[in-house]
Protein backbone atom coordinates (compact mmCIF):
# COMPACT_ATOMS: atom_id res chain seq x y z
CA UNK A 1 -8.58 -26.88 -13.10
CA UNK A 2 -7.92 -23.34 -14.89
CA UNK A 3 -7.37 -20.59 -12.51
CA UNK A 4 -9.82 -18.26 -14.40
CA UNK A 5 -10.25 -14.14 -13.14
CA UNK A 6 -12.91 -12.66 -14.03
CA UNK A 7 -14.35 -9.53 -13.55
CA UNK A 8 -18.01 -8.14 -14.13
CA UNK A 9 -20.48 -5.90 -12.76
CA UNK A 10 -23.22 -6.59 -10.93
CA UNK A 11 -26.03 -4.22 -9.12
CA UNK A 12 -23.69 -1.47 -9.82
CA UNK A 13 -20.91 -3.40 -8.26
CA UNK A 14 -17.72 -4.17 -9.85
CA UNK A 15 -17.02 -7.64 -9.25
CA UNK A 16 -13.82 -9.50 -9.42
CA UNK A 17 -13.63 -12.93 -8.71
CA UNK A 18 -11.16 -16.46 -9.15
CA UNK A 19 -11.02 -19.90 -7.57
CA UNK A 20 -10.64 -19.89 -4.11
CA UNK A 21 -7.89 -22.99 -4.42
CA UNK A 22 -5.85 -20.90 -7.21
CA UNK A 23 -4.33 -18.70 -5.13
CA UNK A 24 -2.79 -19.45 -1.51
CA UNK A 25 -4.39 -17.32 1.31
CA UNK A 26 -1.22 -15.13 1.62
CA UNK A 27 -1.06 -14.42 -2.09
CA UNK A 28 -4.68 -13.85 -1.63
CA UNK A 29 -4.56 -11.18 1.27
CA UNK A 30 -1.92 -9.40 -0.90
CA UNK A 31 -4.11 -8.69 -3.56
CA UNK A 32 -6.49 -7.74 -2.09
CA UNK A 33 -4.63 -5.72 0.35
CA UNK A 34 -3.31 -3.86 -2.91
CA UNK A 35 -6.69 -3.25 -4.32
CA UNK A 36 -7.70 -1.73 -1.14
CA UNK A 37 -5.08 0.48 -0.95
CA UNK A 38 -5.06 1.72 -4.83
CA UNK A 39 -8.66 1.82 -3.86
CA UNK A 40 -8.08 4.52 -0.87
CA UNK A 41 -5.42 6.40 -2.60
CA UNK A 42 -7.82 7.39 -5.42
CA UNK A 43 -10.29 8.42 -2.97
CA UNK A 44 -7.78 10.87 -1.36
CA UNK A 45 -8.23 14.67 -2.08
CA UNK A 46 -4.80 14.96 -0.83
CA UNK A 47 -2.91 16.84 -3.57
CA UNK A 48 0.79 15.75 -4.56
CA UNK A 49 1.80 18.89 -2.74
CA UNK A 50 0.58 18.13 0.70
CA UNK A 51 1.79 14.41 0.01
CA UNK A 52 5.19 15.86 -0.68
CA UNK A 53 4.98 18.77 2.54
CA UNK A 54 3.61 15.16 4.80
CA UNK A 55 6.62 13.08 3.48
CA UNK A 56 9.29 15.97 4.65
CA UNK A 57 7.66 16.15 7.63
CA UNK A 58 7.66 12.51 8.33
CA UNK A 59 11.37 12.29 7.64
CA UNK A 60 12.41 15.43 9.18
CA UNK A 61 10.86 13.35 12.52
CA UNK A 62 12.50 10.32 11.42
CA UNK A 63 15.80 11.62 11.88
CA UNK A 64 15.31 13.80 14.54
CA UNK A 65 14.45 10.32 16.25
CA UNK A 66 16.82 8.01 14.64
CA UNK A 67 20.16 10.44 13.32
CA UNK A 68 22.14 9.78 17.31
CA UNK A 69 21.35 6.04 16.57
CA UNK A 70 22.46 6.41 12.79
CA UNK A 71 25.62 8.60 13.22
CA UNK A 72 27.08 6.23 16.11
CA UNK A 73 26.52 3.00 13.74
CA UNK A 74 28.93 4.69 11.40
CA UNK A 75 31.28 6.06 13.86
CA UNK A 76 30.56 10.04 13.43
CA UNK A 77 28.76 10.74 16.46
């Protein structure tokens, strides 16, 4: 058996689809799981700019959670 993709549209639906046996279920949910999320991310109206101010923020609290932890793994706290 030939593990064919193919994709086509249908009702104004993009349609993707391969055999079922081609592709083990965890391969499976990871490629989907990657569609979804391209999927989402191209949706977003967040700019690059408020990705970039959300990522500083997130690590600014990542270290003010972790750096105590950090620092006394490599001996300087």
């Amino acid at each position: 058996m030939t593990a064919a993709l193919n994709a086509f549209t249908s009702d104004g639906y993009f349609v993707i689809t391969f055999p079922e046996a081609s592709v083990p279920a965890p391969m499976r949910d990871d490629f989907i799981s990657t569609i979804k999320a391209e999927w989402l991310a191209r949706q977003s109206k967040l700019t690059e700019a408020d990705a970039k101010h959300l990522a500083d923020k997130v690590d600014a609290s990542w270290w003010q959670q972790n750096k105590t932890r950090i620092l006394r793994s490599i001996g300087e706290a």
